[in-house]
N, C-alpha and C. Protein backbone atom coordinates (compact mmCIF):
# COMPACT_ATOMS: atom_id res chain seq x y z
N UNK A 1 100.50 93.63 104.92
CA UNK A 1 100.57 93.30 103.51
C UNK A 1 101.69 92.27 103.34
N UNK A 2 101.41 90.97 102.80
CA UNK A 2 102.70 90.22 102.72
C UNK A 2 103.68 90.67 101.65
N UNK A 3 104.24 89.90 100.78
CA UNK A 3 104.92 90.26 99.87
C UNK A 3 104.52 90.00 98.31
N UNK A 4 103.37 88.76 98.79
CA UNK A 4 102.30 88.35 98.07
C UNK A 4 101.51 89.41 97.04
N UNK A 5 101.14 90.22 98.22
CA UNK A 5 100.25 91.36 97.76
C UNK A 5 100.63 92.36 97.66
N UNK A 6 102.26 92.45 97.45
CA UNK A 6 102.75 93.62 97.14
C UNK A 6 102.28 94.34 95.93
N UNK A 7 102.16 95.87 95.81
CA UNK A 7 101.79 96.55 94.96
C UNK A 7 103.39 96.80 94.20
N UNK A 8 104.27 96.68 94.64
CA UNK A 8 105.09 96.91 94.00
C UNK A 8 105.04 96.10 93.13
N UNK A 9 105.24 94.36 93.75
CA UNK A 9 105.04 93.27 92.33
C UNK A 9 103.81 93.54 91.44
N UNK A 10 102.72 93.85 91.72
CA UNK A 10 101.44 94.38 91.07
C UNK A 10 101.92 95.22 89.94
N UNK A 11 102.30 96.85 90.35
CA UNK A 11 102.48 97.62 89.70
C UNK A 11 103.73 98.35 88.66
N UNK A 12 104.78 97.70 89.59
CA UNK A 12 105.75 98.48 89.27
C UNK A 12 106.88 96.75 88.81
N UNK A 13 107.07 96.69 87.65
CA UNK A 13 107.83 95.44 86.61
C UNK A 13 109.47 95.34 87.16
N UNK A 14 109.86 94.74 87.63
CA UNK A 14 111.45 94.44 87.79
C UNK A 14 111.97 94.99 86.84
N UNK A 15 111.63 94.72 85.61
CA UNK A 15 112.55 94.79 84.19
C UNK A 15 112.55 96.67 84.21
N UNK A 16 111.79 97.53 84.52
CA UNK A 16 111.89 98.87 83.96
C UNK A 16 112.05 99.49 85.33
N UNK A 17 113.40 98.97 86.47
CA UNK A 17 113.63 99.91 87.16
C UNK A 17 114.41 101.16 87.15
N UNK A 18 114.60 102.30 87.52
CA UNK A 18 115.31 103.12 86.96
C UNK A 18 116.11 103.63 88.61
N UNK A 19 117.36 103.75 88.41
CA UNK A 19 118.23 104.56 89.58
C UNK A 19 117.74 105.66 89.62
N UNK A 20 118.24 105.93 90.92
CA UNK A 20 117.81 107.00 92.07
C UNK A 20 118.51 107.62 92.95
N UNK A 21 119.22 108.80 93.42
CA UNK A 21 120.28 109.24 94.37
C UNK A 21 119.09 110.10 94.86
N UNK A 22 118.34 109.75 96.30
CA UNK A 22 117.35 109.92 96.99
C UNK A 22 118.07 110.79 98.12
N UNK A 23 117.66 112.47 98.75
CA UNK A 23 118.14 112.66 99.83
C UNK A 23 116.61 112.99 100.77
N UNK A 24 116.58 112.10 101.79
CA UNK A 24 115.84 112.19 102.97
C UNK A 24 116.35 112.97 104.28
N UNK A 25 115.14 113.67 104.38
CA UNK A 25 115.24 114.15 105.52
C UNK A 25 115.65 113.19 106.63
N UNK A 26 116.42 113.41 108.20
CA UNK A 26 116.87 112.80 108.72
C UNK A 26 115.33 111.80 109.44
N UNK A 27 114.59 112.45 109.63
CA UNK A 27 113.62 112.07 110.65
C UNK A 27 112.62 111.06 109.73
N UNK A 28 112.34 111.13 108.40
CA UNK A 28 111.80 110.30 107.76
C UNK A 28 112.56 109.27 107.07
N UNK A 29 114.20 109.33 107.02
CA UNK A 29 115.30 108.56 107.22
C UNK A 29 114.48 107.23 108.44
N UNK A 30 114.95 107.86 108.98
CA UNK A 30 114.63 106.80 110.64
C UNK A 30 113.27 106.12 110.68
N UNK A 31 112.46 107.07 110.45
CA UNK A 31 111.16 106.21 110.25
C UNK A 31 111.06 105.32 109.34
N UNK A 32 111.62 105.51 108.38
CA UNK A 32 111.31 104.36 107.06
C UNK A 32 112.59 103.26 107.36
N UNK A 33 113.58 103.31 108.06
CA UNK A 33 114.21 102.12 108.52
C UNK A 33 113.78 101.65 109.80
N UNK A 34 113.10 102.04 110.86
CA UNK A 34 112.27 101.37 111.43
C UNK A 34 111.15 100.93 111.12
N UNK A 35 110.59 101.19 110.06
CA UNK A 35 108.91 100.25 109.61
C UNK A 35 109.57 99.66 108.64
N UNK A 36 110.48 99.58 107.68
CA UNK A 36 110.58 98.67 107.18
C UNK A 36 111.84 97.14 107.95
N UNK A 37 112.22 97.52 108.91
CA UNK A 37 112.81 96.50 109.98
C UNK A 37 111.30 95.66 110.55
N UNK A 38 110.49 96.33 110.92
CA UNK A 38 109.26 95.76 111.48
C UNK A 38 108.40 94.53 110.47
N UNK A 39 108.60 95.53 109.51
CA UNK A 39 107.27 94.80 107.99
C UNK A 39 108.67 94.27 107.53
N UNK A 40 109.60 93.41 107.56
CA UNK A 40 110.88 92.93 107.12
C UNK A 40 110.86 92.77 105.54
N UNK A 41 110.88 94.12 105.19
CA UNK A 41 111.08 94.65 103.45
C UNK A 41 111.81 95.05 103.37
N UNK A 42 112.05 95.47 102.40
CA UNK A 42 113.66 96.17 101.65
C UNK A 42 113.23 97.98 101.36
N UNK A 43 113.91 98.55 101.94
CA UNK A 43 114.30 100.07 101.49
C UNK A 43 112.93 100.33 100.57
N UNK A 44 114.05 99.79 99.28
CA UNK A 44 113.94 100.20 98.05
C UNK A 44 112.47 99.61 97.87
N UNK A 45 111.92 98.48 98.36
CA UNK A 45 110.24 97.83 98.25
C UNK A 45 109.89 98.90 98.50
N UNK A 46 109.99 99.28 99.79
CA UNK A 46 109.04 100.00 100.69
C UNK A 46 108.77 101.36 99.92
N UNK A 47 110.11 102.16 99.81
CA UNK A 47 109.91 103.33 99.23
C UNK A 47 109.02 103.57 97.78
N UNK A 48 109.67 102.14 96.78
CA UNK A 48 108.74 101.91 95.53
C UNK A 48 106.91 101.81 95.88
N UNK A 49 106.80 101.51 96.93
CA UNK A 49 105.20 101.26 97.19
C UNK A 49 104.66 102.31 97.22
N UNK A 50 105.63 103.75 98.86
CA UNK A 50 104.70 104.54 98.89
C UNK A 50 104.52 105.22 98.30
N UNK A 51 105.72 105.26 96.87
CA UNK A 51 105.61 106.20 95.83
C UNK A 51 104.73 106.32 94.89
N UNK A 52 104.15 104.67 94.74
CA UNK A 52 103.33 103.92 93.85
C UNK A 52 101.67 104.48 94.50
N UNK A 53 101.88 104.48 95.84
CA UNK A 53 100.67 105.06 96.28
C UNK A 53 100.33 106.46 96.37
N UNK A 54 101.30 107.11 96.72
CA UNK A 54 101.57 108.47 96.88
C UNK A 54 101.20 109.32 94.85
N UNK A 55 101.48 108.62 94.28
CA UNK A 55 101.09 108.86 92.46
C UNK A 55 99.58 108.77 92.43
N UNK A 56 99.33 107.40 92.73
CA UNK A 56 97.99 107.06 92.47
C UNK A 56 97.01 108.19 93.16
N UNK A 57 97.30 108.67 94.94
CA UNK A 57 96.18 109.95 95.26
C UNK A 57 96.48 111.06 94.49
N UNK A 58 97.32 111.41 93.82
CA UNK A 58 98.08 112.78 93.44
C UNK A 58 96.89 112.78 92.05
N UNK A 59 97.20 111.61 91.17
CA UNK A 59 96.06 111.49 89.80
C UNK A 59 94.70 111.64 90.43
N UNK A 60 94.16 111.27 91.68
CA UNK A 60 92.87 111.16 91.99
C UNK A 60 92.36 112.70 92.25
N UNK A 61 93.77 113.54 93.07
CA UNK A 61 93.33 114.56 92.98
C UNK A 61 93.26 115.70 91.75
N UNK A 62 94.31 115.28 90.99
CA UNK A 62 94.53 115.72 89.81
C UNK A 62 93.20 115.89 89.22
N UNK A 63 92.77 114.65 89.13
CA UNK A 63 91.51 114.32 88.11
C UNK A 63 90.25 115.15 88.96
N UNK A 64 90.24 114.81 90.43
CA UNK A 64 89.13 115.62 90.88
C UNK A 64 89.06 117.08 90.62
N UNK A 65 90.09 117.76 90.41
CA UNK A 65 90.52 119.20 90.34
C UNK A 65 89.61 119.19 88.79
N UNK A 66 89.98 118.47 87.72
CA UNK A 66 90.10 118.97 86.21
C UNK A 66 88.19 118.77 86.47
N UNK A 67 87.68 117.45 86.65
CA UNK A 67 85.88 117.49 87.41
C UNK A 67 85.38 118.07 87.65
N UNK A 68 85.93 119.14 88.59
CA UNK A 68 85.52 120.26 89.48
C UNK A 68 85.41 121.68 88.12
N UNK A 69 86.42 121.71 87.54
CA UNK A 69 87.28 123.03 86.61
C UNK A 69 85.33 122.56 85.65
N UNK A 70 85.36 121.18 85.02
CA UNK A 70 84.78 120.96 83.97
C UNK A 70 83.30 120.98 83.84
N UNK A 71 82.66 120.60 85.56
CA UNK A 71 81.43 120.66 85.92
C UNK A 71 81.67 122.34 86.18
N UNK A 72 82.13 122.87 86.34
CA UNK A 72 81.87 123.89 86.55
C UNK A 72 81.49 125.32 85.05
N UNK A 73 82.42 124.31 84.27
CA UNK A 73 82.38 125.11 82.97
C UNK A 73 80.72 124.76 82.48
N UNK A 74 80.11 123.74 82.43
CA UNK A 74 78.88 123.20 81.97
C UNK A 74 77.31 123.54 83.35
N UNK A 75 78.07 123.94 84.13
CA UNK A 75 76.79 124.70 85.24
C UNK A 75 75.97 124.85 84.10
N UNK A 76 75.98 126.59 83.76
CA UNK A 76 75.40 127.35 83.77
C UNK A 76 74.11 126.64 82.11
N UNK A 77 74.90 125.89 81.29
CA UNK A 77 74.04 124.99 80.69
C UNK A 77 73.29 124.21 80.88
N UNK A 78 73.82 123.47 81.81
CA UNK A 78 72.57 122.19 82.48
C UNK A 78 71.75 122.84 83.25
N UNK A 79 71.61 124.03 84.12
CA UNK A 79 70.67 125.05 84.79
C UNK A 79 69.56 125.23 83.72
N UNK A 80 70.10 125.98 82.32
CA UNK A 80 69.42 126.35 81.72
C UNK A 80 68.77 125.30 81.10
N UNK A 81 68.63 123.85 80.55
CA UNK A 81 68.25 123.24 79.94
C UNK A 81 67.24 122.51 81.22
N UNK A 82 67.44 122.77 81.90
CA UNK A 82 66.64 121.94 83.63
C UNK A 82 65.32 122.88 83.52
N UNK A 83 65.98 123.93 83.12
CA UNK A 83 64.27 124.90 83.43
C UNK A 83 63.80 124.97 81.95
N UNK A 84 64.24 124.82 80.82
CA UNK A 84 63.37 124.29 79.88
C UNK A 84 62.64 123.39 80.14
N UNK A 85 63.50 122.03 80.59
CA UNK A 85 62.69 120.88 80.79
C UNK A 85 61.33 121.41 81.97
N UNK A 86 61.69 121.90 82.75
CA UNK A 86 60.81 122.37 83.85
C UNK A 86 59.53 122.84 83.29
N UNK A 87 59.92 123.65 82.48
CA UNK A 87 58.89 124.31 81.17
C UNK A 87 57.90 123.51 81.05
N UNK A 88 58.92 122.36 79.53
CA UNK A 88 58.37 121.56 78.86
C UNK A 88 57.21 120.45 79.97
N UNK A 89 57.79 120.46 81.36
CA UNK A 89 56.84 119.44 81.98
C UNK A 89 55.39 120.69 82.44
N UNK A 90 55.59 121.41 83.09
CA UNK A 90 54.82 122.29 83.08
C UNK A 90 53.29 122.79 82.42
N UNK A 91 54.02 122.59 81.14
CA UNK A 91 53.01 122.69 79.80
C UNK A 91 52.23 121.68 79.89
N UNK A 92 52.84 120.32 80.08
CA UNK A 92 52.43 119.33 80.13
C UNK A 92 51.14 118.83 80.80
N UNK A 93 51.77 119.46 82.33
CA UNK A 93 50.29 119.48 83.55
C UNK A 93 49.27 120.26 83.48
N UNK A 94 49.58 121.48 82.68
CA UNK A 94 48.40 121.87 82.15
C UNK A 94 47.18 121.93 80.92
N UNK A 95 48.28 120.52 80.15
CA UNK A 95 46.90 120.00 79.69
C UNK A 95 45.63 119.28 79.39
């Protein structure tokens, strides 16, 4: 990803950054200053991205959860209106 196509510049505005006193574990310490030495970004880019990404699956699952809760509340209606229709075609072929 260059810097071009950063999601941070995408998503997240210079103007509304907000401070942070961040404590990392030691081992994901190290990892995130070796990939971001590699991909030659800044800390604070890097961390703003995966957070930016890390939000975005969290809503996807969020939302899949409430989908799941909501199709589930409307089953037992659309069953029942399927075998009306089933009915209504039914009637149909037999006349």
């Amino acid at each position: 990803m260059t810097k071009k196509e950063s999601i941070y510049d995408k998503y997240i505005p210079l103007s509304n950054m907000k401070s942070l006193s961040l404590k990392l574990d030691e081992n994901v310490f190290k990892d995130t200053e070796e990939i971001t030495h590699v991909l030659n970004c800044a800390r604070n880019r890097y961390i703003n991205e995966a957070l930016a990404l890390y939000n975005k699956y969290n809503k996807r699952q969020i939302l899949k959860k409430k989908l799941q809760r909501e199709s589930g509340l409307v089953k037992l209606d659309s069953m029942q209106i399927l075998e009306i229709f089933e009915q209504l075609d039914d009637r149909n072929e037999t006349i």
